[in-house]
C-alpha atoms as a PDB file:
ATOM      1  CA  UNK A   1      -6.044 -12.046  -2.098  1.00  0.00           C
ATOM      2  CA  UNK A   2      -5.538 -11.254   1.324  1.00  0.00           C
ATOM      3  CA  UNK A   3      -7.936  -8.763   3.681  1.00  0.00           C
ATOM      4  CA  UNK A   4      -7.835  -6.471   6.626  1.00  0.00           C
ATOM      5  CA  UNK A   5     -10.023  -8.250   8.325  1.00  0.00           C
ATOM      6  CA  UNK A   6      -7.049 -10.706   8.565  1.00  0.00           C
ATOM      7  CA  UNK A   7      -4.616  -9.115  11.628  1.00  0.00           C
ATOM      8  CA  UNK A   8      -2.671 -11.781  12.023  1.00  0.00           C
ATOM      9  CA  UNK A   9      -1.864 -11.531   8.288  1.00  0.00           C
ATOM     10  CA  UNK A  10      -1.604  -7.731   8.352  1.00  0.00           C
ATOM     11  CA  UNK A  11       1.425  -7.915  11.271  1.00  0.00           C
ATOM     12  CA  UNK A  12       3.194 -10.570   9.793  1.00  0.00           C
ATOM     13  CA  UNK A  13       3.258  -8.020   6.462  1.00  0.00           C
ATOM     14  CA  UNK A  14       4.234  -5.220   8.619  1.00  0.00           C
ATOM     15  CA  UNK A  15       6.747  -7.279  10.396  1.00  0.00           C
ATOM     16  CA  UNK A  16       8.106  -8.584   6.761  1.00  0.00           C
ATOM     17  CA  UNK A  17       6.174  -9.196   3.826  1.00  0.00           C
ATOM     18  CA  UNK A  18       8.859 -11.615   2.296  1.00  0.00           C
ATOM     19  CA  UNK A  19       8.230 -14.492   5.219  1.00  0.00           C
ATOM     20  CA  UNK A  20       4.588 -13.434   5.550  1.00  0.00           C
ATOM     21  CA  UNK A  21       1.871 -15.676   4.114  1.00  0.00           C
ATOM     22  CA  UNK A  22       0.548 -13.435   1.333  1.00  0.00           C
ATOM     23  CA  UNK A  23       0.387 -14.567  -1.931  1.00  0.00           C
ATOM     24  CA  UNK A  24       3.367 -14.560  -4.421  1.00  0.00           C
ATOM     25  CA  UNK A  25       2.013 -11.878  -6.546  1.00  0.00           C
ATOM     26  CA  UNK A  26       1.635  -9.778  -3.287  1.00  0.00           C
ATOM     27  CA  UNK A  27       4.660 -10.434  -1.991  1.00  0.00           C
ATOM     28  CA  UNK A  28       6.470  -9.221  -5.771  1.00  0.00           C
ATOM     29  CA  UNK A  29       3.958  -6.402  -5.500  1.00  0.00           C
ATOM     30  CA  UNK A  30       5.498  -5.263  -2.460  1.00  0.00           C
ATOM     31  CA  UNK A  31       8.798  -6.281  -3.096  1.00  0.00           C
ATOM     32  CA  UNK A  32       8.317  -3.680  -6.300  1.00  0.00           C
ATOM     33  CA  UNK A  33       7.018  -0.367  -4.050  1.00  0.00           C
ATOM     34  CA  UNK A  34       9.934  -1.279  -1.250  1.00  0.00           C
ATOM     35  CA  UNK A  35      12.209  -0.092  -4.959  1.00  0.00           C
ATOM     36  CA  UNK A  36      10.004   2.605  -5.805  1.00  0.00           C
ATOM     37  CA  UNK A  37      10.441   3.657  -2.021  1.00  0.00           C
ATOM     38  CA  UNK A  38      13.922   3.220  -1.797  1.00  0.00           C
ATOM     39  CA  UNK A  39      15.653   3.903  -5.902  1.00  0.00           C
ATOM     40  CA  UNK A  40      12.775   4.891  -7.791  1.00  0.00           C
ATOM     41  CA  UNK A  41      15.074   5.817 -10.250  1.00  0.00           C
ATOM     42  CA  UNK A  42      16.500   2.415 -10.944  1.00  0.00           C
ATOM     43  CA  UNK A  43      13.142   0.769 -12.264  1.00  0.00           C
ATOM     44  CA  UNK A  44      13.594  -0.635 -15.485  1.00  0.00           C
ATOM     45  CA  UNK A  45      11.006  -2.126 -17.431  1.00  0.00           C
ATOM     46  CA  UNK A  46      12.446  -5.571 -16.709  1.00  0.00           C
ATOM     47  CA  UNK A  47      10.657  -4.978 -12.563  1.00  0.00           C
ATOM     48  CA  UNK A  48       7.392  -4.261 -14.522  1.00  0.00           C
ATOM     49  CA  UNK A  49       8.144  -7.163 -16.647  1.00  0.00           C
ATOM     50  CA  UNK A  50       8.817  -9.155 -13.832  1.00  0.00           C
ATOM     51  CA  UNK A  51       5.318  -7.762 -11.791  1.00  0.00           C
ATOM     52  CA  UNK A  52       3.694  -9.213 -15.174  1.00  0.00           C
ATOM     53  CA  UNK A  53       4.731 -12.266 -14.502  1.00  0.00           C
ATOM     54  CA  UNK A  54       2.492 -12.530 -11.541  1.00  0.00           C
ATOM     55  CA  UNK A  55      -0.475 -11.382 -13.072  1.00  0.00           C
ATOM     56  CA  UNK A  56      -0.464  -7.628 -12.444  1.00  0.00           C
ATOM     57  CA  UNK A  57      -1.868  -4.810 -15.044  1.00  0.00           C
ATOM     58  CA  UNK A  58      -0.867  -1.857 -16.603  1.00  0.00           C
ATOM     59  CA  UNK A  59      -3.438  -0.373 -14.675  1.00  0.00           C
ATOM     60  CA  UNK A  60      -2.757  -2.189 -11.602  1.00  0.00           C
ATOM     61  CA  UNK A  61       1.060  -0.847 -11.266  1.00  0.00           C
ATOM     62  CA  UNK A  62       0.091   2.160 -12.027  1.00  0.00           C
ATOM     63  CA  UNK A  63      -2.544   2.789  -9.255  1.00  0.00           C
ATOM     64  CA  UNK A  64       0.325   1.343  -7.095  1.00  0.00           C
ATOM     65  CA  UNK A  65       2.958   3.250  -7.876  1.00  0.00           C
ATOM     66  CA  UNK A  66       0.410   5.782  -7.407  1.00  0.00           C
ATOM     67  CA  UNK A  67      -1.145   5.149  -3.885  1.00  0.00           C
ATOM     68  CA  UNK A  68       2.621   4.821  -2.518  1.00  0.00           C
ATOM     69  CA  UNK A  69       3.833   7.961  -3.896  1.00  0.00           C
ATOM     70  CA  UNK A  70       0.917   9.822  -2.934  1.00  0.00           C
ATOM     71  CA  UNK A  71       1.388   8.016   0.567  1.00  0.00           C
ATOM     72  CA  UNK A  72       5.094   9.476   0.696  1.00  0.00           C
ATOM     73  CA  UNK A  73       3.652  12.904  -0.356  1.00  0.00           C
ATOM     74  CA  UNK A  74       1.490  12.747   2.265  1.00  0.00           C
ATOM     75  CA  UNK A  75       3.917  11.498   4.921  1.00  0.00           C
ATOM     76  CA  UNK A  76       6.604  14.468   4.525  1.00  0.00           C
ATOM     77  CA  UNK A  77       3.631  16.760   4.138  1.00  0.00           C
ATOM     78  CA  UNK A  78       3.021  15.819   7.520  1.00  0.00           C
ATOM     79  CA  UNK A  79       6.395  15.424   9.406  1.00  0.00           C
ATOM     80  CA  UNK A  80       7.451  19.365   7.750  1.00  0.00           C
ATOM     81  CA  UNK A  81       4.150  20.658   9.193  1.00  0.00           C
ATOM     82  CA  UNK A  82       4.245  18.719  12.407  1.00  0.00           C
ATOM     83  CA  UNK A  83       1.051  17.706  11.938  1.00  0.00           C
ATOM     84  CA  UNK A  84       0.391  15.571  14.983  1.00  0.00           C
ATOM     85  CA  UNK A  85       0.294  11.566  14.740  1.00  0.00           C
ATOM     86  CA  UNK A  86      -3.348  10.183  15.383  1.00  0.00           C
ATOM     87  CA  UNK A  87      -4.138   7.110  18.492  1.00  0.00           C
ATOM     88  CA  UNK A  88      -3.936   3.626  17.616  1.00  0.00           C
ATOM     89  CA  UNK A  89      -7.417   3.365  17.957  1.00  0.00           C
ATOM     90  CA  UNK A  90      -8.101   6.022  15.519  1.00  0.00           C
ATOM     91  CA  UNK A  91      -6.041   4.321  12.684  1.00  0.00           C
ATOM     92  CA  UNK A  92      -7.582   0.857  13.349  1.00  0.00           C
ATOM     93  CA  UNK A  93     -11.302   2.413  13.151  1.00  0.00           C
ATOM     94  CA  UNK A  94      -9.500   4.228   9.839  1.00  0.00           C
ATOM     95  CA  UNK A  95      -8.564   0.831   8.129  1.00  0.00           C
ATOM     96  CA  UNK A  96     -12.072  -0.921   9.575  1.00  0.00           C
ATOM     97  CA  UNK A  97     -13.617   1.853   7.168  1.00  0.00           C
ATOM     98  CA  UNK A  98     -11.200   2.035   4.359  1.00  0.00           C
ATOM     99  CA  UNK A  99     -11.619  -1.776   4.133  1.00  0.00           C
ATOM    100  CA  UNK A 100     -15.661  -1.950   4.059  1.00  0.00           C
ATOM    101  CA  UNK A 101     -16.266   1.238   2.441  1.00  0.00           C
ATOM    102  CA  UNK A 102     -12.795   2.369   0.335  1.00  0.00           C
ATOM    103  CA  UNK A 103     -11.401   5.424   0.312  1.00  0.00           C
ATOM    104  CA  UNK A 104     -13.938   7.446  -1.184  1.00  0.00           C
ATOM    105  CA  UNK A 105     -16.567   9.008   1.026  1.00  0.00           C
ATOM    106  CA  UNK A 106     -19.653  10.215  -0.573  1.00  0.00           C
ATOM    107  CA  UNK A 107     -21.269  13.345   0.487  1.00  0.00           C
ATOM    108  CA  UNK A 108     -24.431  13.532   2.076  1.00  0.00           C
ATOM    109  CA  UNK A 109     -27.359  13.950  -0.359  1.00  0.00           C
ATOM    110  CA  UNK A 110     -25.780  11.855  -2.891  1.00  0.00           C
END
């Protein structure tokens, strides 16, 4: 599986996934949440089927299908309120501690 650490990696997936060099099950992955981005309504359980194929869980396609739609939430949240966009360096210091620590932060004390 693929890791942040890897930019090179991480831009090729940004530039497109398809002719990057992630993994086949990645690649379907992503080739599944460009649909749920783009006709959510046209998954059928022959795309989960086919997600299957490569390994992935219930539970895996569901914290997926999950983490992009909260993602989308989050993204028109932010363009209707014109929240403002953060710097580059900001988002790369973001993913450094997303990627060593995940999401959740615990509070102090804990």
């Amino acid at each position: 599986m693929a890791t942040l650490e890897d930019e090179e990696l991480v831009r090729q997936v940004l530039d497109d996934f398809r002719s990057s060099r992630l993994a086949d099950a990645e690649k379907a992955l992503f080739a599944f949440l460009e649909k749920v981005n783009s006709a959510a309504n046209q998954i059928r359980q022959s795309d989960i089927d086919e997600l299957k194929k490569f390994g992935w869980s219930d539970e895996a396609i569901y914290d997926a299908v999950t983490v992009c739609s909260l993602f989308n939430f989050y993204n028109r949240w932010n363009d209707a309120m014109g929240t403002p966009d953060m710097p580059a360096f900001a988002y790369e210091m973001s993913g450094k501690r997303i990627a060593s620590h995940g999401y959740y932060q615990k509070p102090e004390g804990e």
